[in-house]
Protein backbone atom coordinates (compact mmCIF):
# COMPACT_ATOMS: atom_id res chain seq x y z
CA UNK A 1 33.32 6.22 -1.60
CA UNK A 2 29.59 6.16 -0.84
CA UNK A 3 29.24 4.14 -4.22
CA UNK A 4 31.38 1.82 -2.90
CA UNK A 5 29.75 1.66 -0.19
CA UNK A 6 26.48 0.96 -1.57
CA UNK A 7 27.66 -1.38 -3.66
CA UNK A 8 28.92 -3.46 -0.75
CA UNK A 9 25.81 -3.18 0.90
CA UNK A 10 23.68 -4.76 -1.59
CA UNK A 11 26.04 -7.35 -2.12
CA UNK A 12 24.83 -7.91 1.54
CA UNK A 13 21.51 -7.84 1.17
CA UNK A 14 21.52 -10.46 -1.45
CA UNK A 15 23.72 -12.83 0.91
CA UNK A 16 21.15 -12.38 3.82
CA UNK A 17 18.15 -11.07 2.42
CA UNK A 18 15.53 -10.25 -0.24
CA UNK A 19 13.46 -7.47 -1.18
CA UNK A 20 10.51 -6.87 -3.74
CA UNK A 21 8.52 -4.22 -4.50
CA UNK A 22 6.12 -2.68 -6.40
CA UNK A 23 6.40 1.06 -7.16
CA UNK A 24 4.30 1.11 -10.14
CA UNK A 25 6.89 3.44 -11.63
CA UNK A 26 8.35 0.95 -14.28
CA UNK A 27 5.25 1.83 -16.43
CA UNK A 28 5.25 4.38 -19.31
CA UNK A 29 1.53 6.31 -19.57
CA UNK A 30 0.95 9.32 -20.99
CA UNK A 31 -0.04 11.94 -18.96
CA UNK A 32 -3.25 12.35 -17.15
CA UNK A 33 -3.76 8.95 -17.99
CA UNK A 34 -4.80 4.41 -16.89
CA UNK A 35 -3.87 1.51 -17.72
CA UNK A 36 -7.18 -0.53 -17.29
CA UNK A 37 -6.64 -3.34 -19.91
CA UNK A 38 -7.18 -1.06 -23.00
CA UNK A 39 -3.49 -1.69 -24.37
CA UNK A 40 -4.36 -5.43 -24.19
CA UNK A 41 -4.73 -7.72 -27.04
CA UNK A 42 -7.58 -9.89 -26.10
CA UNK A 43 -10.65 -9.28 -24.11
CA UNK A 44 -10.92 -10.98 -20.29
CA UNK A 45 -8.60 -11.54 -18.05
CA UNK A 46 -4.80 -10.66 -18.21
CA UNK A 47 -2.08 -9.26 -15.60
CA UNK A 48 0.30 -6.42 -15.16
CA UNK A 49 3.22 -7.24 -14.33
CA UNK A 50 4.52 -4.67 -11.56
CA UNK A 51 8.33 -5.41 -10.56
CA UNK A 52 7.98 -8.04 -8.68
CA UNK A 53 4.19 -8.84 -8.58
CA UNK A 54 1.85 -9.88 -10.83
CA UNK A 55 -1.91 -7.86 -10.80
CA UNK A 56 -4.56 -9.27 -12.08
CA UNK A 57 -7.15 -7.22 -14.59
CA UNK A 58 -10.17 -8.06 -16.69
CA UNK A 59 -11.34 -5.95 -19.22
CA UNK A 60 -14.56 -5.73 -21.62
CA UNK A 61 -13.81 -4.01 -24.66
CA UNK A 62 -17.88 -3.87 -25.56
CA UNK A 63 -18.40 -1.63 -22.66
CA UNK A 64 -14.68 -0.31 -22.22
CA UNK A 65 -14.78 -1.16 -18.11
CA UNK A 66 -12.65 -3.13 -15.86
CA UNK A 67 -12.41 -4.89 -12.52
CA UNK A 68 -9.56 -5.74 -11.02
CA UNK A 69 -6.26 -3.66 -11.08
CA UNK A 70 -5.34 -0.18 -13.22
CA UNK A 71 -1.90 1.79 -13.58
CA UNK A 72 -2.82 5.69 -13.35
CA UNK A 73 -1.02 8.72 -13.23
CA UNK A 74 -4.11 11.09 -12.68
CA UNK A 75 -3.34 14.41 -10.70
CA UNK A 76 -7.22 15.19 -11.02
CA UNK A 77 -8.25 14.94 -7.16
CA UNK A 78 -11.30 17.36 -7.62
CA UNK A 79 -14.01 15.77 -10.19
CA UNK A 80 -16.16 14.18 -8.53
CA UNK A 81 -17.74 11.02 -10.14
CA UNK A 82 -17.10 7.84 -12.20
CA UNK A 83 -15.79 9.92 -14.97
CA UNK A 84 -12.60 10.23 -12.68
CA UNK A 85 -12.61 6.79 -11.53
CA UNK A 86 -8.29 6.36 -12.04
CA UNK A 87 -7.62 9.40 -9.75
CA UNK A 88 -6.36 8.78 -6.20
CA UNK A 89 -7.67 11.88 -3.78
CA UNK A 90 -3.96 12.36 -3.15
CA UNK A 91 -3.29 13.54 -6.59
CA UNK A 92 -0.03 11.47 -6.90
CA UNK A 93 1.31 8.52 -5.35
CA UNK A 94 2.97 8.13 -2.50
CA UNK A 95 5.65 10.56 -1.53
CA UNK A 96 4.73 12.33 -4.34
CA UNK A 97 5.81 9.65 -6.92
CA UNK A 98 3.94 9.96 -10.18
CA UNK A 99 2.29 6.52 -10.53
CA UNK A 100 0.14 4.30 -8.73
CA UNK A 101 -2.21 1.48 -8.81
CA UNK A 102 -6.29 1.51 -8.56
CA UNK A 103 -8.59 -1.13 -7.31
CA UNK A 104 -12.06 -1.61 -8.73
CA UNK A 105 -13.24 -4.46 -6.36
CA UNK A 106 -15.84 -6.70 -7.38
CA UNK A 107 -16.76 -10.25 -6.24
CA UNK A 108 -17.25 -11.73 -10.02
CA UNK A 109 -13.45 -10.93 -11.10
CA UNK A 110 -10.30 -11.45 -9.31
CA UNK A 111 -9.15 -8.91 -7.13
CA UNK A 112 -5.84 -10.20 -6.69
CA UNK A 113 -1.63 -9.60 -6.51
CA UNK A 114 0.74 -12.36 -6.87
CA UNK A 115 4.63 -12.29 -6.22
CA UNK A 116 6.59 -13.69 -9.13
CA UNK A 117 8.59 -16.69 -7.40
CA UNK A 118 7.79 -19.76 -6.90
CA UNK A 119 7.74 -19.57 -2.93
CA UNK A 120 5.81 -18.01 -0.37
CA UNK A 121 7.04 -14.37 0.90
CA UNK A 122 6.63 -12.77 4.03
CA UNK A 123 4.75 -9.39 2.65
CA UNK A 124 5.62 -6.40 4.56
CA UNK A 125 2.67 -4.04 3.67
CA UNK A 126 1.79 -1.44 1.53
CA UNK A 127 0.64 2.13 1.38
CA UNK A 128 -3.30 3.14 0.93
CA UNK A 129 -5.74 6.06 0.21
CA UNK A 130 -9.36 6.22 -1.24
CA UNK A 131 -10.06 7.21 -4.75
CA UNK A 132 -11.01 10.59 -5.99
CA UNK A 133 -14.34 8.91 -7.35
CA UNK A 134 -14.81 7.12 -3.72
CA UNK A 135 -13.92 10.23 -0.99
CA UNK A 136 -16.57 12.99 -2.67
CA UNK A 137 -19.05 9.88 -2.82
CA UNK A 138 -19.10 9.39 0.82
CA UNK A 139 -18.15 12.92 1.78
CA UNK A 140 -20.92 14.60 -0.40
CA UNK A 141 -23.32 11.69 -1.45
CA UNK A 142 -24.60 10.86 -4.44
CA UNK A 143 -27.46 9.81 -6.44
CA UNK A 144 -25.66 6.02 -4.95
CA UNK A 145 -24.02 6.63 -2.35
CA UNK A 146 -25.29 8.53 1.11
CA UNK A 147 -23.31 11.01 2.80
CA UNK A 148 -21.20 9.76 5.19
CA UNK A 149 -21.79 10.51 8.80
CA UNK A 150 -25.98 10.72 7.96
CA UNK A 151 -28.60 8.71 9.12
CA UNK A 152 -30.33 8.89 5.81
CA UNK A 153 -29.83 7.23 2.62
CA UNK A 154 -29.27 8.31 -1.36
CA UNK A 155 -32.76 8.76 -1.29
CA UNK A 156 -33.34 10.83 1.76
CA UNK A 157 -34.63 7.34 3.97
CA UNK A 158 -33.65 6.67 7.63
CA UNK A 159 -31.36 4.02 6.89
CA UNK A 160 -30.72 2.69 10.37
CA UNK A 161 -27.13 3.15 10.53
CA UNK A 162 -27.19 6.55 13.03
CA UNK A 163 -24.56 8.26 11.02
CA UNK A 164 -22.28 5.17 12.47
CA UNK A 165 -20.77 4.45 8.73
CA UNK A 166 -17.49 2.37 8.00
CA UNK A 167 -16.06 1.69 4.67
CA UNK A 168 -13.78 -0.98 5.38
CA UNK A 169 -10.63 -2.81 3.20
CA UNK A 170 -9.82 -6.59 3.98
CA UNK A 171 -6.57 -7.93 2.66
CA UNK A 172 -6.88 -12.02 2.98
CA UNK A 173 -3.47 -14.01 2.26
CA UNK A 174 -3.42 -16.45 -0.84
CA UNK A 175 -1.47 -19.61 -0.41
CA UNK A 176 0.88 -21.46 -3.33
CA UNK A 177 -2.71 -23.11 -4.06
CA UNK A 178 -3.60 -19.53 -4.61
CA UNK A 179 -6.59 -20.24 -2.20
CA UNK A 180 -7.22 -18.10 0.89
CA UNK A 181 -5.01 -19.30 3.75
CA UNK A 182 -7.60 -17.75 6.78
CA UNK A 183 -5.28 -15.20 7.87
CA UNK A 184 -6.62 -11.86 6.64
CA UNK A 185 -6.07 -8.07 7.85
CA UNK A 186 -8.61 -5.04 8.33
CA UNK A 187 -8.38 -1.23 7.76
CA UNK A 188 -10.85 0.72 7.21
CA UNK A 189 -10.74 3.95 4.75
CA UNK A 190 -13.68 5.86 6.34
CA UNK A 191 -14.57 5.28 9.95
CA UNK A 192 -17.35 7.34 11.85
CA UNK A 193 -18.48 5.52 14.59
CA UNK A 194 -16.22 7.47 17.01
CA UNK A 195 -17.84 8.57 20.27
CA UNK A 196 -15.79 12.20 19.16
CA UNK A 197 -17.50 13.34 16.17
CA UNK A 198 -14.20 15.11 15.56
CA UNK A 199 -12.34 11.71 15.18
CA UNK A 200 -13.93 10.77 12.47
CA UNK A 201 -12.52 10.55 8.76
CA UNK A 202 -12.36 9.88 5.18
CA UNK A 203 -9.02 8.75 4.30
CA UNK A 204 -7.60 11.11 1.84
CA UNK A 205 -3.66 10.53 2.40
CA UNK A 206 -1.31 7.48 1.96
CA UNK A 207 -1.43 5.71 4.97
CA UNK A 208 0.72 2.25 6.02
CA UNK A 209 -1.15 -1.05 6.13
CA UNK A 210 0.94 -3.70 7.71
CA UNK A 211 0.25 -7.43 6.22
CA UNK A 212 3.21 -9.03 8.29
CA UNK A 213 0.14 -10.79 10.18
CA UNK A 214 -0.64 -12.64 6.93
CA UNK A 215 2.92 -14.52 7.69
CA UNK A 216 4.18 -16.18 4.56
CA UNK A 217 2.06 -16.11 0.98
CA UNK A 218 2.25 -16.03 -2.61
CA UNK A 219 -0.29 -13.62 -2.85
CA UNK A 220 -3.30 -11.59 -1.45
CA UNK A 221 -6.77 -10.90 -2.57
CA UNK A 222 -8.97 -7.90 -1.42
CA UNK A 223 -12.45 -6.78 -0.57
CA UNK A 224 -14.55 -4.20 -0.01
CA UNK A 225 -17.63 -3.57 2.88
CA UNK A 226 -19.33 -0.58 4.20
CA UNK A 227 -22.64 -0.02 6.05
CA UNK A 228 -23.94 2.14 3.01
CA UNK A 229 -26.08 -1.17 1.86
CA UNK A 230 -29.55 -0.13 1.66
CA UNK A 231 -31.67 -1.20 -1.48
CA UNK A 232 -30.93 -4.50 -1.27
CA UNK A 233 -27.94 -4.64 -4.37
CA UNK A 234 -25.11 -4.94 -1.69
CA UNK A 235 -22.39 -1.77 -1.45
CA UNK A 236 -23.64 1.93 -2.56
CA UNK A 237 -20.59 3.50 -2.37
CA UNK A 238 -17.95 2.94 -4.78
CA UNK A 239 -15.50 0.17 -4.54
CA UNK A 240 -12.05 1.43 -5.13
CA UNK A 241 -9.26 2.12 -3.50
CA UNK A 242 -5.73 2.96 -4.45
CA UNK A 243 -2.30 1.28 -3.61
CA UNK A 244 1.28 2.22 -3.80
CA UNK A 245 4.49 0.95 -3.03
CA UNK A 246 4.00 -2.53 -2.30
CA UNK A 247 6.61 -4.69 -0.40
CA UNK A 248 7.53 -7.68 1.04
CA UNK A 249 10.85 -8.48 2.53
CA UNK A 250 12.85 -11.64 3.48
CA UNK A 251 14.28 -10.73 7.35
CA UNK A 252 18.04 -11.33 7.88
CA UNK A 253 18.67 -14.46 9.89
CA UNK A 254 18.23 -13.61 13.93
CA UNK A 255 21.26 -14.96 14.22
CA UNK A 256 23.16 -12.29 11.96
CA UNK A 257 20.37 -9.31 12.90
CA UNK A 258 21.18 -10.22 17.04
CA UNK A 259 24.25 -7.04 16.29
CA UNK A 260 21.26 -4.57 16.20
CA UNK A 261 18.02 -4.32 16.16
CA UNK A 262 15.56 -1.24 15.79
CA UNK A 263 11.97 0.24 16.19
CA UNK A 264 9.10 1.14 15.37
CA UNK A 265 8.57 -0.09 11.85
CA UNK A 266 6.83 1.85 10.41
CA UNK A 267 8.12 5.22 12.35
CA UNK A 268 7.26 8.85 11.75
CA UNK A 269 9.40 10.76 13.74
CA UNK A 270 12.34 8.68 15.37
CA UNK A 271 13.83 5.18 14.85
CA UNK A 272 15.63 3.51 18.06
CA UNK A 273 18.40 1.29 17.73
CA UNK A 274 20.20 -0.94 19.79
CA UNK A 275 24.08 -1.75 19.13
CA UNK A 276 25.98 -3.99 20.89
CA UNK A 277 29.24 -2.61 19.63
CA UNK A 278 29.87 0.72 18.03
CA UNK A 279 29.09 1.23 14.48
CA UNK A 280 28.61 2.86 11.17
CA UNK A 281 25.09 3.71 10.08
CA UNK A 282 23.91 4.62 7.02
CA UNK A 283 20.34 5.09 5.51
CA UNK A 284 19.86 4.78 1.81
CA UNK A 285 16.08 5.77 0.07
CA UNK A 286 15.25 2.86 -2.63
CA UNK A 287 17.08 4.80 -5.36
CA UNK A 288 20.51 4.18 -3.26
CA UNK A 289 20.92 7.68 -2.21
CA UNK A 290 22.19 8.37 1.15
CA UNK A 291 20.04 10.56 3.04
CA UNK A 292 21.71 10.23 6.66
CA UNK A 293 25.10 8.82 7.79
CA UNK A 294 26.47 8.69 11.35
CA UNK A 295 28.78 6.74 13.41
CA UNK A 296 27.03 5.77 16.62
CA UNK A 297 28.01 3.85 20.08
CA UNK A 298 26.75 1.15 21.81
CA UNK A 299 23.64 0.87 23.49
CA UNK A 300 20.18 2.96 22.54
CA UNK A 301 20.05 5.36 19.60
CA UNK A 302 17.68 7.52 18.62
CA UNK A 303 17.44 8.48 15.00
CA UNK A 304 15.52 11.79 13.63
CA UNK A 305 13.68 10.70 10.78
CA UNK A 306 11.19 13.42 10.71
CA UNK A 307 12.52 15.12 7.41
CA UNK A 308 12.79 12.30 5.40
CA UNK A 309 9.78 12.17 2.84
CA UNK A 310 7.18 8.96 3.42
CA UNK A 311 8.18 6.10 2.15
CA UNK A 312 10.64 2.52 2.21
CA UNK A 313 14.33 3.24 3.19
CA UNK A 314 17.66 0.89 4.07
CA UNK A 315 19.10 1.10 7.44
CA UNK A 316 22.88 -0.48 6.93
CA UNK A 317 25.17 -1.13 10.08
CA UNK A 318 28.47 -1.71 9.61
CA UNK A 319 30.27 -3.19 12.95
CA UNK A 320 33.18 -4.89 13.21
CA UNK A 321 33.79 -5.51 9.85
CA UNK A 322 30.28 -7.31 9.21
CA UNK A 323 27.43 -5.24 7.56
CA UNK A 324 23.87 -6.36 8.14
CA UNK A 325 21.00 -3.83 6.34
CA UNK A 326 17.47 -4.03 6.99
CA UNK A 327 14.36 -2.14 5.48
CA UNK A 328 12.14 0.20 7.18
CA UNK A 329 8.89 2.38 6.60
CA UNK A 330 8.59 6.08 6.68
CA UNK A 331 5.10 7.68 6.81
């Protein structure tokens, strides 16, 4: 019955909405291995085509690098240096999944993601961490790269900063001209400019970065800053960072969604939702697997969430007779 079910609920979806992602999962690597443009034909740039996005890469055969986008499935989180440049410092992509994309950002080469379609989609985010090469860089320091949280340079010189260091990701949205469109969205992956010394971090799990402010785009195009800049040859620290489960998501009509609607998204711990009428509820992870099912009333709901792993799940409501599913984030 709950094949049925399912059945009739993405038979839904594709009357009221659409979904893309990109899991990096449709890939086959051997183990403990990248993607990086090796398996390529011809030198220079190329893309890897990731469900529904398209990643752009560029690699030089004469000195076997990249820029640009990689496909890893690395659980080496504990070598530190460029020899371990595809490992995320999670060890494995988001909720545990086996592969993931890394980021080498450089301002010469395109650092850029493109949906498939022809039209503009409203992206709904994607999940983030730093690189294995990147976290022991600024948490130890280097013969680049200061530690993090020191007033003092590679080399042992007051650089000015106070220990106030940032390593910060910007996300800019691409238009159909595939030029940026102005809108652009900030997160940083180390921060220590808290007053609290305790607050401050280097990020070393998968955390949510919402691009919904971006609005509608074809595509998106990253880069990296930090305040580790002294020398004069721009960024010390390494510029990666890793991505996973990328989505975007077409919203059903307010018209049809005005039977329900629910919060946060993302959520951690509980989702609230608000039915008009009684109703059938069902949450499905993105294999189709139903993890909870309950018949609720109307009014406020509160949903435990808690157990379910990280990661992009359906809620479905089925009220009189009409089903309307929508997508949420779990981190």
């Amino acid at each position: 019955m709950k094949k049925l079910f399912f059945i009739e609920c993405v038979f839904c979806m594709a009357l009221y909405s659409h979904a893309q992602f990109a899991s990096f999962e449709n890939f086959t690597i051997a183990p403990e291995s990248a993607l990086y443009g090796q398996d390529q034909v011809i030198d220079g740039d190329t893309i890897y085509q990731v469900d529904a996005f398209n990643f752009e890469n560029n690699y030089n055969a004469g000195w076997g690098s990249f820029s640009g986008w990689a496909i890893s499935n690395v659980t080496d989180n504990t070598t530190t240096g460029w020899s371990n440049q595809y490992s995320a410092i999670t060890g494995a992509g988001e909720g545990g999944s086996e592969s993931y994309g890394i980021c080498y950002v450089t301002a010469w080469e395109g650092n850029r993601i493109f949906n498939t379609s022809s039209i503009a989609h409203s992206m709904n985010g994607f999940f983030v961490t730093n690189t294995t090469y990147a976290y022991y860089a600024m948490l130890n320091g280097d013969s680049f790269t200061k530690p993090f949280g020191a007033d003092t340079n590679a080399l042992g010189m007051v650089d000015g900063t106070n220990g106030e260091d940032w390593f910060l990701l910007t996300v800019y949205g691409l238009g159909l001209d595939s030029l940026r469109t102005g809108d652009s969205v900030n997160f940083y992956l180390a921060d220590f400019t808290f007053s609290d010394d305790s607050q401050d971090y280097i990020l070393d799990y998968w955390e949510w970065v919402d691009l919904t402010p971006l609005g509608a785009v074809k595509g998106i195009e990253f880069e990296l800053h930090s305040t580790d800049t002294s020398g004069g040859w721009g960024m010390n620290n390494p510029a990666y960072f890793a991505m996973d489960n990328l989505g975007d998501f077409f919203s059903v009509p307010e018209v049809e969604n005005a039977a329900f609607n629910f919060y946060p998204n993302p959520a951690h711990e509980e989702l609230f939702l608000d039915l008009k009428n009684s109703a059938q509820v069902d949450i499905y992870s993105l294999s189709g697997a139903v993890v909870q099912t309950m018949t609720l009333s109307a009014g406020k709901n509160s949903l435990d969430i808690l157990d379910l792993e990280s990661g992009v799940y359906f809620i479905s409501v089925l009220s009189d007779g009409k089903m309307i599913t929508e997508k949420f984030v779990k981190y």
